[in-house]
PDB file of N, CA and C in Angstrom:
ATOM      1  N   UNK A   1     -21.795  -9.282   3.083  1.00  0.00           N
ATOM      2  CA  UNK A   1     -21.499  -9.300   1.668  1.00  0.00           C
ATOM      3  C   UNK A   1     -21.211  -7.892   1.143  1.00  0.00           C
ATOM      4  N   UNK A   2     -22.355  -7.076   1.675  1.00  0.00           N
ATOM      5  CA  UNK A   2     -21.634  -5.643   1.340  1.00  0.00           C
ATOM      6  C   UNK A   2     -20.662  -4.952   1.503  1.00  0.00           C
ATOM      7  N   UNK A   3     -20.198  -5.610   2.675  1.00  0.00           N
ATOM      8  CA  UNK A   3     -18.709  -4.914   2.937  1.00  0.00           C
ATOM      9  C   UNK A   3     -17.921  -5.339   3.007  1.00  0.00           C
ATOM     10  N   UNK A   4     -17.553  -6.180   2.115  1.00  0.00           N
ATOM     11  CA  UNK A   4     -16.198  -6.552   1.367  1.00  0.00           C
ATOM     12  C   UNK A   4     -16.223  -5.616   0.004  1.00  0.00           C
ATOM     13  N   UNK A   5     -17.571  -5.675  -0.194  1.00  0.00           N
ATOM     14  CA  UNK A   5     -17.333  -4.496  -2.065  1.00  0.00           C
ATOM     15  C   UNK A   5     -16.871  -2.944  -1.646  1.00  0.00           C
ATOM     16  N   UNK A   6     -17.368  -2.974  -0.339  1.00  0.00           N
ATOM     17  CA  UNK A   6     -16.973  -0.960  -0.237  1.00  0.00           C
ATOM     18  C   UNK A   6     -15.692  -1.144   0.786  1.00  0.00           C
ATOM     19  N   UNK A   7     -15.087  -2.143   1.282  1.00  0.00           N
ATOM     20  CA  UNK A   7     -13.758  -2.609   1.444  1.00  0.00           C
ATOM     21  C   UNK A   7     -12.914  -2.428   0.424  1.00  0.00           C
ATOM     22  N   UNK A   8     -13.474  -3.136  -0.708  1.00  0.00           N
ATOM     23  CA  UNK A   8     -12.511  -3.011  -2.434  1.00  0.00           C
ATOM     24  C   UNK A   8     -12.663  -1.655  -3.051  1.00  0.00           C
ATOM     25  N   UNK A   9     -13.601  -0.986  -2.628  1.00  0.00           N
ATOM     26  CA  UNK A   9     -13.667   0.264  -3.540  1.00  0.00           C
ATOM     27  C   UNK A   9     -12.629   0.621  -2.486  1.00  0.00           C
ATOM     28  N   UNK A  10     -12.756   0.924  -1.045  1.00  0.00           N
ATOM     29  CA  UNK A  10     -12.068   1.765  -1.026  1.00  0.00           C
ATOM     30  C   UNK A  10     -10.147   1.423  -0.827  1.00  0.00           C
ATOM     31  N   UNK A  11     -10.300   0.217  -0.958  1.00  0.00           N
ATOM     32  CA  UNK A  11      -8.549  -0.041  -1.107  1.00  0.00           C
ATOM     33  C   UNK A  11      -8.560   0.233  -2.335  1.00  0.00           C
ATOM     34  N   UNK A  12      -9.251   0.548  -3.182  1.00  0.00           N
ATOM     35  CA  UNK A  12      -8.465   0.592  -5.099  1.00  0.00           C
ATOM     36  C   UNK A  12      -8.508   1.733  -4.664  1.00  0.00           C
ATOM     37  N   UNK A  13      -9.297   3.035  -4.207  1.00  0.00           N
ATOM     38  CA  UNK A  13      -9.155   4.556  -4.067  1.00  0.00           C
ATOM     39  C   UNK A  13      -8.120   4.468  -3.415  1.00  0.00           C
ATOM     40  N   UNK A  14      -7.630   4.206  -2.337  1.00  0.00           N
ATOM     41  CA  UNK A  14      -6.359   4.088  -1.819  1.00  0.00           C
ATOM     42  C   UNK A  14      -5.249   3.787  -2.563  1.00  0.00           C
ATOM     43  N   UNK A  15      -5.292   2.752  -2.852  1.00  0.00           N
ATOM     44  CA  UNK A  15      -4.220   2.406  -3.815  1.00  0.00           C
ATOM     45  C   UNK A  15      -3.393   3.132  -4.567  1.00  0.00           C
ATOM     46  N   UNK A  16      -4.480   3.881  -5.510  1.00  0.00           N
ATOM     47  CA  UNK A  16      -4.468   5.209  -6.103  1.00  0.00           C
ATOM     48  C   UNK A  16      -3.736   6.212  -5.649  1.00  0.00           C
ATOM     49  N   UNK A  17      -4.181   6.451  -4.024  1.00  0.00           N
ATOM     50  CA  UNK A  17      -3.215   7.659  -4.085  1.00  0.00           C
ATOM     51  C   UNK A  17      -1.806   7.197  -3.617  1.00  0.00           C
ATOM     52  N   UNK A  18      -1.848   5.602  -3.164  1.00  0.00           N
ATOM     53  CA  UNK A  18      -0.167   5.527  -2.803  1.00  0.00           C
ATOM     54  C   UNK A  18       0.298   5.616  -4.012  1.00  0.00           C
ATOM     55  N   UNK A  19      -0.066   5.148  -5.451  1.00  0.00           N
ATOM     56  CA  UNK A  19       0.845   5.013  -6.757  1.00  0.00           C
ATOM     57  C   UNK A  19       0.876   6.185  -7.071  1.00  0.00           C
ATOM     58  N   UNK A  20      -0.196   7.485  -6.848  1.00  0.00           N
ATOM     59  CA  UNK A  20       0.669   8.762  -7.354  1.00  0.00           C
ATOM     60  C   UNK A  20       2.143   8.925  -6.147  1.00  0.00           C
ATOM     61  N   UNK A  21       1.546   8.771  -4.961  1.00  0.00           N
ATOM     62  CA  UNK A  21       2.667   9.680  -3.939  1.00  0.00           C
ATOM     63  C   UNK A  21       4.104   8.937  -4.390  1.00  0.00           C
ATOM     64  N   UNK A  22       4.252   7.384  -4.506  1.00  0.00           N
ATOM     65  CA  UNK A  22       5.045   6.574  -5.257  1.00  0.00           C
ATOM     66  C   UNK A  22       5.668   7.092  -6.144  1.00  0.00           C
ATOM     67  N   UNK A  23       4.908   7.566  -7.538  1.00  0.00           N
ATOM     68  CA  UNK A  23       5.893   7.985  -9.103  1.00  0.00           C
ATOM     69  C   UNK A  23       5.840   9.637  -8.678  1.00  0.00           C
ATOM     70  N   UNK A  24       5.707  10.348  -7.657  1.00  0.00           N
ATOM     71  CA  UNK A  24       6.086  11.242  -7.594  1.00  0.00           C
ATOM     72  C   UNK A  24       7.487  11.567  -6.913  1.00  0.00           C
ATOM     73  N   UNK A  25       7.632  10.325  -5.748  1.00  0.00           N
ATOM     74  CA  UNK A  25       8.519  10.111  -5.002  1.00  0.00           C
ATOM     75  C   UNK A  25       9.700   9.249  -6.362  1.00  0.00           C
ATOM     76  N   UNK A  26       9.246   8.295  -6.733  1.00  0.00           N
ATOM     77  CA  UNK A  26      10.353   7.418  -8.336  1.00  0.00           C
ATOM     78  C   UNK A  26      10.720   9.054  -8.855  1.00  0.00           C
ATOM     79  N   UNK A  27       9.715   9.553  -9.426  1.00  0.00           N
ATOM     80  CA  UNK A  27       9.936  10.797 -10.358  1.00  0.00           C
ATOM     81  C   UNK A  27      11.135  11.703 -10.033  1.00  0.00           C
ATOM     82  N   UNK A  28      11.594  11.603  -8.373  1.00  0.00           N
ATOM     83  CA  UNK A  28      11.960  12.709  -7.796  1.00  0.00           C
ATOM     84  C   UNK A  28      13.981  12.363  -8.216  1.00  0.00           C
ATOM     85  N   UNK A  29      13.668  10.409  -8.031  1.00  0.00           N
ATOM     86  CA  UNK A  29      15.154   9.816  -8.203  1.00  0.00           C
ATOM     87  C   UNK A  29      16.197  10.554  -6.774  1.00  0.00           C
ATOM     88  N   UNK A  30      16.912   9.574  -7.099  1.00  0.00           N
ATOM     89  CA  UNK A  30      18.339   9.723  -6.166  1.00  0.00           C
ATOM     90  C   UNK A  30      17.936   8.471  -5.015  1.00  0.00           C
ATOM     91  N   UNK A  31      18.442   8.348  -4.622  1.00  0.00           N
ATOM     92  CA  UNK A  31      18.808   7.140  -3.163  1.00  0.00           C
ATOM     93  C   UNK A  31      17.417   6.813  -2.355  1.00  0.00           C
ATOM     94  N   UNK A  32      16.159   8.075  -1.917  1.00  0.00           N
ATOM     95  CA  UNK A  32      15.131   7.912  -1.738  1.00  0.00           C
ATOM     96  C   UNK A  32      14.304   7.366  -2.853  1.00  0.00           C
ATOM     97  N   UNK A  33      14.048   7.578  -4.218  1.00  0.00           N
ATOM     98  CA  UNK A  33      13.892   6.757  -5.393  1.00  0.00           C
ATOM     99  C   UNK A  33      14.232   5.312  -5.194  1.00  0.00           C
ATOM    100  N   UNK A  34      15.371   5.189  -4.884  1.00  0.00           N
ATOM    101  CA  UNK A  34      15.678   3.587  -5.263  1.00  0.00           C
ATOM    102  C   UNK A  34      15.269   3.097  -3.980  1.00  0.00           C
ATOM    103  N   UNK A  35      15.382   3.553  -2.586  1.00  0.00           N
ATOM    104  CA  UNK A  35      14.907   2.970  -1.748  1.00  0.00           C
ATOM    105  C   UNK A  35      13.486   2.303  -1.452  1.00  0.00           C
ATOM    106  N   UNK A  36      12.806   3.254  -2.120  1.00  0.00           N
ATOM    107  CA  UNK A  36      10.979   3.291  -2.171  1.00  0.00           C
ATOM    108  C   UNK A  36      10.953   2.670  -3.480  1.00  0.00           C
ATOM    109  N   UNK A  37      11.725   1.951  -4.555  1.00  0.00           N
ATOM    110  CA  UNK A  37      11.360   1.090  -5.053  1.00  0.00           C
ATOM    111  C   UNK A  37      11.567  -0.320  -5.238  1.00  0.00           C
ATOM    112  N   UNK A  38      12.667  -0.368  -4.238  1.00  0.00           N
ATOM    113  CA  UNK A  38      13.104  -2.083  -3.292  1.00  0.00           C
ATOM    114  C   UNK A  38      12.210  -2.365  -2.113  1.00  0.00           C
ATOM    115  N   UNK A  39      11.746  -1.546  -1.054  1.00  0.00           N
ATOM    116  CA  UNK A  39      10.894  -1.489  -0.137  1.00  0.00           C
ATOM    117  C   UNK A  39       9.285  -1.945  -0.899  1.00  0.00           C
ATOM    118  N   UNK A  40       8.722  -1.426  -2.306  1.00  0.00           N
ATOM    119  CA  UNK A  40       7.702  -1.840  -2.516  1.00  0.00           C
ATOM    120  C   UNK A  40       7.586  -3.146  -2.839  1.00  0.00           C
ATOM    121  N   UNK A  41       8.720  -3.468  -3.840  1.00  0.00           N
ATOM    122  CA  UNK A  41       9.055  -4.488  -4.277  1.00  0.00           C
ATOM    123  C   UNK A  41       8.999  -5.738  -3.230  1.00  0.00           C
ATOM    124  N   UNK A  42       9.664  -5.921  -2.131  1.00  0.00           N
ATOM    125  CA  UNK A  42       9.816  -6.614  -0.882  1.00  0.00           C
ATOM    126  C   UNK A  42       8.187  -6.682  -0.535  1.00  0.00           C
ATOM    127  N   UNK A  43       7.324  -5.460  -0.117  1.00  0.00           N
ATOM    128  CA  UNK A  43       6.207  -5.753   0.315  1.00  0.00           C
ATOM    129  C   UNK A  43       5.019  -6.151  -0.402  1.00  0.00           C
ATOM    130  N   UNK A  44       5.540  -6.082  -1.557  1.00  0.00           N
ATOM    131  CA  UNK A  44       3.947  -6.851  -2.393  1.00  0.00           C
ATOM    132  C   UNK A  44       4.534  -7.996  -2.603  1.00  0.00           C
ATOM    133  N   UNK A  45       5.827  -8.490  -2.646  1.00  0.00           N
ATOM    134  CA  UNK A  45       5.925  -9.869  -2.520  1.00  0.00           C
ATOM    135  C   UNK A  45       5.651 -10.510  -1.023  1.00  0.00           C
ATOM    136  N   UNK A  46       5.855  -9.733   0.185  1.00  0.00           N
ATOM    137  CA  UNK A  46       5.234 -10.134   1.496  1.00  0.00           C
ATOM    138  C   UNK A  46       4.267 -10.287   2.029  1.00  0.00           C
ATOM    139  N   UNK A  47       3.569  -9.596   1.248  1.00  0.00           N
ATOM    140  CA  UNK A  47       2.008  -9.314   1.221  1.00  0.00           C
ATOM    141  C   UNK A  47       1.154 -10.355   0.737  1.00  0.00           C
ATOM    142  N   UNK A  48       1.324 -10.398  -0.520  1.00  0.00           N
ATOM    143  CA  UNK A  48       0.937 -11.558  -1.125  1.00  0.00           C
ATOM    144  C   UNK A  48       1.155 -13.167  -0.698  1.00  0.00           C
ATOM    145  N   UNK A  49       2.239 -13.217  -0.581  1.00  0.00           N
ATOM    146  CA  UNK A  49       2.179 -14.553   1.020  1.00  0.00           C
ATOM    147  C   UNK A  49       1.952 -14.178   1.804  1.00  0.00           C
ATOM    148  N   UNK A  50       1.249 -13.131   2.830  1.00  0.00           N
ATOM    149  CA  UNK A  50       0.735 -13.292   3.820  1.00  0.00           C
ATOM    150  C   UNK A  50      -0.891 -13.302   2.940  1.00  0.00           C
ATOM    151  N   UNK A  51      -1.135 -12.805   2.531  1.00  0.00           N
ATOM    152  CA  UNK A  51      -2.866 -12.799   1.722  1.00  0.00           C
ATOM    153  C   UNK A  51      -3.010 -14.096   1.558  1.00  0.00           C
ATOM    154  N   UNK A  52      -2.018 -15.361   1.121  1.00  0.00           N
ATOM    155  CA  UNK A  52      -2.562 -16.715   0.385  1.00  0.00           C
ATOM    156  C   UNK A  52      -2.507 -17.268   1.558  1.00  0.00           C
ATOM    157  N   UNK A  53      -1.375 -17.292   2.417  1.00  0.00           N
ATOM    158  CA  UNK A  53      -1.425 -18.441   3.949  1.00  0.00           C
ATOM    159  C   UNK A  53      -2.601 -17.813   4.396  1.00  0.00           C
ATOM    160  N   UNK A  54      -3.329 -16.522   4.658  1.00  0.00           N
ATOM    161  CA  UNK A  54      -4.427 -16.044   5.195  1.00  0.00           C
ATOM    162  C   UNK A  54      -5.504 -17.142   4.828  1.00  0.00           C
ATOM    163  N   UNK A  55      -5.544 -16.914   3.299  1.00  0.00           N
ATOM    164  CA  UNK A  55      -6.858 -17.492   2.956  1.00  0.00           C
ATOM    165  C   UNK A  55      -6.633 -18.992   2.527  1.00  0.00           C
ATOM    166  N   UNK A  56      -5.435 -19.449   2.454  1.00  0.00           N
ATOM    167  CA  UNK A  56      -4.987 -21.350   2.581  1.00  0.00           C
ATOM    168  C   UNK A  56      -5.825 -21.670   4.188  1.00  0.00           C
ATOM    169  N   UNK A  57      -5.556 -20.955   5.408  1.00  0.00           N
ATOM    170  CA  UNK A  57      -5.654 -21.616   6.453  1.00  0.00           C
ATOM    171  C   UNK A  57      -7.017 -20.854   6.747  1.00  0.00           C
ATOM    172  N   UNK A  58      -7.889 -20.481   6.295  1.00  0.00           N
ATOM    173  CA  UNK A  58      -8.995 -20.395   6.542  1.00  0.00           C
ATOM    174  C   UNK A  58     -10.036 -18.907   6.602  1.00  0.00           C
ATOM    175  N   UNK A  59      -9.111 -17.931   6.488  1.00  0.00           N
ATOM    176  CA  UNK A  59      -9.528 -16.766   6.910  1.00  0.00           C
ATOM    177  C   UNK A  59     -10.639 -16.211   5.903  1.00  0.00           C
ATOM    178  N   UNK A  60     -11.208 -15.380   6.198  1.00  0.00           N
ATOM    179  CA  UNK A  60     -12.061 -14.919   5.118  1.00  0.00           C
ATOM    180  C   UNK A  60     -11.740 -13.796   4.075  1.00  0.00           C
ATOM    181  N   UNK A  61     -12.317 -13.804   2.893  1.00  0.00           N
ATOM    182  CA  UNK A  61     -11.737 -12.608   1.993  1.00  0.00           C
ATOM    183  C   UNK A  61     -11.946 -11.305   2.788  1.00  0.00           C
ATOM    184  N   UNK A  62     -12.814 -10.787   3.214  1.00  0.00           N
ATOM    185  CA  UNK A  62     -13.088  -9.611   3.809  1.00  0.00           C
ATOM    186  C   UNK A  62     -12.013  -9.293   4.831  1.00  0.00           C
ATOM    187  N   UNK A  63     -11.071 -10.590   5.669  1.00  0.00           N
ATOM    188  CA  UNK A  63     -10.500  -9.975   6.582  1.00  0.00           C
ATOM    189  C   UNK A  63      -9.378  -9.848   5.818  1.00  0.00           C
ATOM    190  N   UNK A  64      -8.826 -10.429   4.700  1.00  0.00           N
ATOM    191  CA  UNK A  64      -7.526 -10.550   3.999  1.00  0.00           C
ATOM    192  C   UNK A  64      -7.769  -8.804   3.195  1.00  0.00           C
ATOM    193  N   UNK A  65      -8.675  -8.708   2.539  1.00  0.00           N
ATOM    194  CA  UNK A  65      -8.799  -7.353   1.791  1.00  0.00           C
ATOM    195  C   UNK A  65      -8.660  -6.116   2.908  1.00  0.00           C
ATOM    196  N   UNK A  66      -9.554  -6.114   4.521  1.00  0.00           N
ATOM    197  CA  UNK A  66      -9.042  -5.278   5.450  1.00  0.00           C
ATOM    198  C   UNK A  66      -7.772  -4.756   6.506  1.00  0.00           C
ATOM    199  N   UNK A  67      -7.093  -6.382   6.083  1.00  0.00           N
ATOM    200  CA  UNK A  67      -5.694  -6.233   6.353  1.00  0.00           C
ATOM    201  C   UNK A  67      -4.867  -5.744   5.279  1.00  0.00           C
ATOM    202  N   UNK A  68      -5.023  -5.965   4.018  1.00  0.00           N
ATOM    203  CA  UNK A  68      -4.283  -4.977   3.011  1.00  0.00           C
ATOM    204  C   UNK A  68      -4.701  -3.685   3.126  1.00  0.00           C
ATOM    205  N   UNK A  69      -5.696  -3.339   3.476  1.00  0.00           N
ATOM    206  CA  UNK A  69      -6.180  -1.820   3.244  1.00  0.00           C
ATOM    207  C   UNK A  69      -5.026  -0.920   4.332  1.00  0.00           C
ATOM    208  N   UNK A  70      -5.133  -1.947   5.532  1.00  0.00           N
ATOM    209  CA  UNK A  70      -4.565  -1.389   6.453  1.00  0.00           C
ATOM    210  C   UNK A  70      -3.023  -0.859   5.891  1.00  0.00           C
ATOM    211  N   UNK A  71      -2.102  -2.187   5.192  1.00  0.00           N
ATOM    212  CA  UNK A  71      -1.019  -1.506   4.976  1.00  0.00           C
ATOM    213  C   UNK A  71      -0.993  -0.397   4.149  1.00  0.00           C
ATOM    214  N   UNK A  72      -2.015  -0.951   2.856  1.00  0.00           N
ATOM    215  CA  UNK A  72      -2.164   0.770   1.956  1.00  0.00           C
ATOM    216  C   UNK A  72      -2.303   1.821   2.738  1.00  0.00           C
ATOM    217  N   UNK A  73      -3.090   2.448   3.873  1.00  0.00           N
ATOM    218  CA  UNK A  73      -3.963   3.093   4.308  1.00  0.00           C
ATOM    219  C   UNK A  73      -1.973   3.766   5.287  1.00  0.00           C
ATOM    220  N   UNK A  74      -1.191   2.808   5.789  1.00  0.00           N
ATOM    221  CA  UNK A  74       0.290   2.857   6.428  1.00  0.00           C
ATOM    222  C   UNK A  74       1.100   3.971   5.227  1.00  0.00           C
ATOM    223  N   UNK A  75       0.729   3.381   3.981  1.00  0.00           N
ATOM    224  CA  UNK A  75       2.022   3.197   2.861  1.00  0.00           C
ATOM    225  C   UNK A  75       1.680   5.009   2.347  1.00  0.00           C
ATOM    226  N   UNK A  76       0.261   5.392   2.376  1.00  0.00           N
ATOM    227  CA  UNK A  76      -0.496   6.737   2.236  1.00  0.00           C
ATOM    228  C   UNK A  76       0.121   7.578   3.254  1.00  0.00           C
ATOM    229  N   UNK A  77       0.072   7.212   4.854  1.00  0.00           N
ATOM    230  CA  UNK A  77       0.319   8.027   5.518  1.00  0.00           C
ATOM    231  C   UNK A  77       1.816   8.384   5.521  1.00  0.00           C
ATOM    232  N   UNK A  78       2.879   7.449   5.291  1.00  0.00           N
ATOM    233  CA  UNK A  78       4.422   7.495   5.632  1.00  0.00           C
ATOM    234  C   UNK A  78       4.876   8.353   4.046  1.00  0.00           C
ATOM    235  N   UNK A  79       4.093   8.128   2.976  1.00  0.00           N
ATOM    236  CA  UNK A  79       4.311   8.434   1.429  1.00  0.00           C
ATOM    237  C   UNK A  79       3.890  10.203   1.946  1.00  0.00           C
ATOM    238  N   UNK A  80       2.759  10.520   2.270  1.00  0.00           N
ATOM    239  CA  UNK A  80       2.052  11.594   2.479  1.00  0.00           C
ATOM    240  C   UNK A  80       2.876  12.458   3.769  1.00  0.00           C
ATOM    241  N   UNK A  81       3.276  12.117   4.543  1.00  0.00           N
ATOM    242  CA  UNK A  81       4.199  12.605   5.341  1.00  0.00           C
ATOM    243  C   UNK A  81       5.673  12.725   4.867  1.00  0.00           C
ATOM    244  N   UNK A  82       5.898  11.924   4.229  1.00  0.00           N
ATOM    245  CA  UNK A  82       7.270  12.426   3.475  1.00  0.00           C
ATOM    246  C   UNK A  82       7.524  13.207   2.372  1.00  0.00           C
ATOM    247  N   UNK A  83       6.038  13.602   1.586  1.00  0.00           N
ATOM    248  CA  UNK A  83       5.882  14.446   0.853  1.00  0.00           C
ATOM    249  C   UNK A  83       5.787  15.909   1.045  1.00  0.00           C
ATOM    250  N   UNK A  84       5.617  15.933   2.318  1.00  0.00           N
ATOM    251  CA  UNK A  84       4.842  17.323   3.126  1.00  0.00           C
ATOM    252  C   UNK A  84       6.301  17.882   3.873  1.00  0.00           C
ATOM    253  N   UNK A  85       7.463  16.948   4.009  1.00  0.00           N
ATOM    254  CA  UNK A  85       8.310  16.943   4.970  1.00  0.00           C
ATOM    255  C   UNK A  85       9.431  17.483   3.339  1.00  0.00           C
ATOM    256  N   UNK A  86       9.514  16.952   2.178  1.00  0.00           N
ATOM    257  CA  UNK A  86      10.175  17.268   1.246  1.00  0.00           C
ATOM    258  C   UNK A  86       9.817  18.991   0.799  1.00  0.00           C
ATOM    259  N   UNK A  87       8.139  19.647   0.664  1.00  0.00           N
ATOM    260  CA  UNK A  87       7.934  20.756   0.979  1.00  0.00           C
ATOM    261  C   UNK A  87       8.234  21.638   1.602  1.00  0.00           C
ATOM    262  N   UNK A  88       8.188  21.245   2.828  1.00  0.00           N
ATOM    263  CA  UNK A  88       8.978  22.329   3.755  1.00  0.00           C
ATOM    264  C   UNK A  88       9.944  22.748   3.438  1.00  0.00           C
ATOM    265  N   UNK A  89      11.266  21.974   2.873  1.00  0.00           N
ATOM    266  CA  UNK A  89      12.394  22.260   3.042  1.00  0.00           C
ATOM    267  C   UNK A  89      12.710  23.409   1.646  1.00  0.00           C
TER     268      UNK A  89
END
């Protein structure tokens, strides 16, 4: 039971930092802008049917909330690496 709540804390802390790296990346505009905002678009609608067939066919909340974390935890590292990679230059 406890760890589904420090599962949720820490996907909302996550979350967090993909929506800054996100409106910093929107903020920046041009072709990477629009790309990273059809790509999100696509995956929270993919996401979200994979989260309901998860938990329609039986799965438990804890594993549905640790499989989202996972993609947040993806969406941080590729956002955070492309931020560091826009620096350099």
């Amino acid at each position: 039971m406890f760890r589904i709540w420090t599962d949720m804390a820490l996907l909302t802390a996550e979350s967090q930092e993909v929506v800054g790296l996100r409106m910093m990346k929107l903020a920046a505009g041009g072709m990477p802008a629009i790309d990273e905002a059809n790509r999100m678009i696509v995956e929270k609608v993919l996401e979200a049917q994979k989260s309901a067939i998860s938990l329609l066919t039986g799965a438990s909340p804890d594993s549905v909330v640790r499989a989202y974390r996972g993609k947040v935890r993806a969406n941080a590292r590729r956002l955070s690496k492309q931020a560091l990679d826009i620096d350099r230059k």
